[in-house]
Protein backbone atom coordinates (compact mmCIF):
# COMPACT_ATOMS: atom_id res chain seq x y z
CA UNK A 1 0.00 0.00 0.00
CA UNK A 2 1.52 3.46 -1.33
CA UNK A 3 0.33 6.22 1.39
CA UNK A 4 0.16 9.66 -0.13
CA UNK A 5 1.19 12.45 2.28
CA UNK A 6 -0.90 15.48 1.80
CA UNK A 7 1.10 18.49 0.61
CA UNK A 8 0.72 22.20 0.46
CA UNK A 9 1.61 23.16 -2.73
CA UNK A 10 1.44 26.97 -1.91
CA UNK A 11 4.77 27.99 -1.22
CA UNK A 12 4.96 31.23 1.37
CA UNK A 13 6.39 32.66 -1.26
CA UNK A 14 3.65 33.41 -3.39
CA UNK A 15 1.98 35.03 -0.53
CA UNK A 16 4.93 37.26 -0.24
CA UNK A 17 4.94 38.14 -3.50
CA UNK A 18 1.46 39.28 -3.47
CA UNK A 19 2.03 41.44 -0.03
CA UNK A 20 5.16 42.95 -1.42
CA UNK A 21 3.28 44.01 -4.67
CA UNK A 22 0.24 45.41 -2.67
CA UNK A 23 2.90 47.44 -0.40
CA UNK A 24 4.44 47.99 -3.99
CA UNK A 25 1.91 49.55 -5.52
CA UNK A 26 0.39 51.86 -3.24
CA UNK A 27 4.32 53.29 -2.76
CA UNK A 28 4.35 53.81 -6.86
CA UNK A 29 1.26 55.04 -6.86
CA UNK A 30 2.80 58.17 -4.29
CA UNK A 31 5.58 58.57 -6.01
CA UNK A 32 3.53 58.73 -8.84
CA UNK A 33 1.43 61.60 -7.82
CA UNK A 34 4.74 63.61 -6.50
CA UNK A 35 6.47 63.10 -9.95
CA UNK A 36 3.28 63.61 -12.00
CA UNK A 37 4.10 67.08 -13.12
CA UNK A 38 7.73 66.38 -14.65
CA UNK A 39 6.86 64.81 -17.53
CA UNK A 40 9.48 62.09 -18.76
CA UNK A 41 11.36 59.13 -18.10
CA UNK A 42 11.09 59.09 -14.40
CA UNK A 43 7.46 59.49 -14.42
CA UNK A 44 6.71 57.18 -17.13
CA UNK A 45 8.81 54.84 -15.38
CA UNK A 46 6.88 55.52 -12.25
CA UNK A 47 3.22 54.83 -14.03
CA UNK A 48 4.38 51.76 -15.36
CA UNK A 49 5.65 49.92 -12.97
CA UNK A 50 2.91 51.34 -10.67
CA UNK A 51 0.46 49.55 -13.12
CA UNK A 52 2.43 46.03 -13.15
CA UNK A 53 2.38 46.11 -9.57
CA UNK A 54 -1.24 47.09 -9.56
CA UNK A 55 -2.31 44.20 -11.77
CA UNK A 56 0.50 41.69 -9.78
CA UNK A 57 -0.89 42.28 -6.44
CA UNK A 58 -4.91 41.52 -7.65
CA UNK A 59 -3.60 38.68 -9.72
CA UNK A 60 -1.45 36.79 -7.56
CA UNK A 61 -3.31 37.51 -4.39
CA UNK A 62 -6.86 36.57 -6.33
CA UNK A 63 -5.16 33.44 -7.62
CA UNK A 64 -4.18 32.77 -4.13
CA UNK A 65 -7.11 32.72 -2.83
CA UNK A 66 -9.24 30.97 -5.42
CA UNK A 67 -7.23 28.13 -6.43
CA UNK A 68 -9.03 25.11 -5.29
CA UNK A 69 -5.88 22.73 -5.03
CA UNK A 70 -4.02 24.88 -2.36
CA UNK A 71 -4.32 24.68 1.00
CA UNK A 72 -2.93 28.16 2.19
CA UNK A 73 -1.73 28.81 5.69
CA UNK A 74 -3.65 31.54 7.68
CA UNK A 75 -0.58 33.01 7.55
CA UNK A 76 -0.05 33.05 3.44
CA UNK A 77 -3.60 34.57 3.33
CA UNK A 78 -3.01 37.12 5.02
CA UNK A 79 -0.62 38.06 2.94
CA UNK A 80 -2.46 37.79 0.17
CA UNK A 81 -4.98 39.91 2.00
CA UNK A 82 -2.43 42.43 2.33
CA UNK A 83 -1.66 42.02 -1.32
CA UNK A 84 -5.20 42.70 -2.79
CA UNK A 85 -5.70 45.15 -0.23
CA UNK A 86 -2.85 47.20 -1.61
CA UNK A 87 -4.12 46.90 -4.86
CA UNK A 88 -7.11 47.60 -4.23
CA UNK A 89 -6.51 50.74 -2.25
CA UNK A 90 -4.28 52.05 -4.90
CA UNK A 91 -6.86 51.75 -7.29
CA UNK A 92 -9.15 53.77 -4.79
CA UNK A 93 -6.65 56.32 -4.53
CA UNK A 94 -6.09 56.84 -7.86
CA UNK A 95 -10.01 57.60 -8.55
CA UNK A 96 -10.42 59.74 -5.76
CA UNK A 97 -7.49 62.00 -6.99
CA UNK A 98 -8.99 62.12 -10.76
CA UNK A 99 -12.49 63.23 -9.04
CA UNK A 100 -10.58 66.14 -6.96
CA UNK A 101 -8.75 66.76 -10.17
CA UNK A 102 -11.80 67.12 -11.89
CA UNK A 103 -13.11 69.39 -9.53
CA UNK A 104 -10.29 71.35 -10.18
CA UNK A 105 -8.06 70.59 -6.83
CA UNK A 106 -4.26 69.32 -8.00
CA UNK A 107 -4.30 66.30 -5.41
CA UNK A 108 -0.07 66.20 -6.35
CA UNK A 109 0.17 70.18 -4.79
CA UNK A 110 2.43 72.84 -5.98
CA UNK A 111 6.07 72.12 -6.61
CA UNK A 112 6.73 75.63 -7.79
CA UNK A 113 7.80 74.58 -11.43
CA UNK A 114 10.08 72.35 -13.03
């Protein structure tokens, strides 16, 4: 008789990477909004990777938590909490400002030029 030992294929590190994107993004995002009015390479730059770790941090942490074949740890969930959290927050943040803009507020301030 062959006994099969249950494994958990979810690997803390996935949950990691989904926390560290969350934390990611919402950090991008604020740099972002301070680096919005110097149009270029740095901002670009900024938006970009703001955006992949936008979309990383819903993906991954959705995955996560949907996958029927993994048995996560409370502990990798909550990562992944913190992960689509972080996402999702950024995503809020990013609408309010483009409401206040609209109003015609500058959410990124006054940097006096450049």
């Amino acid at each position: 008789m062959i006994e099969t030992v249950a494994e958990c294929p979810v690997t803390p590190r996935r949950s990691r990477v989904a926390a560290v994107l969350g934390v990611l993004s919402v950090a991008l995002l604020a740099a972002s909004f301070v680096w919005a009015h110097h149009w270029g390479v740095r901002a670009d730059t900024l938006v970009v990777g703001w955006a992949v770790a936008t979309i990383g941090a819903i993906a991954v942490s959705i995955q996560l938590m949907r996958d029927d074949m993994v048995w996560p740890t409370r502990f990798a969930v909550r990562l992944a909490r913190i992960g689509l959290a972080g996402g999702l927050v950024s995503i809020a943040a990013l609408v309010v400002a483009g409401v206040v803009y609209a109003a015609g507020i500058n959410p990124t301030g006054a940097c006096g030029g450049g």
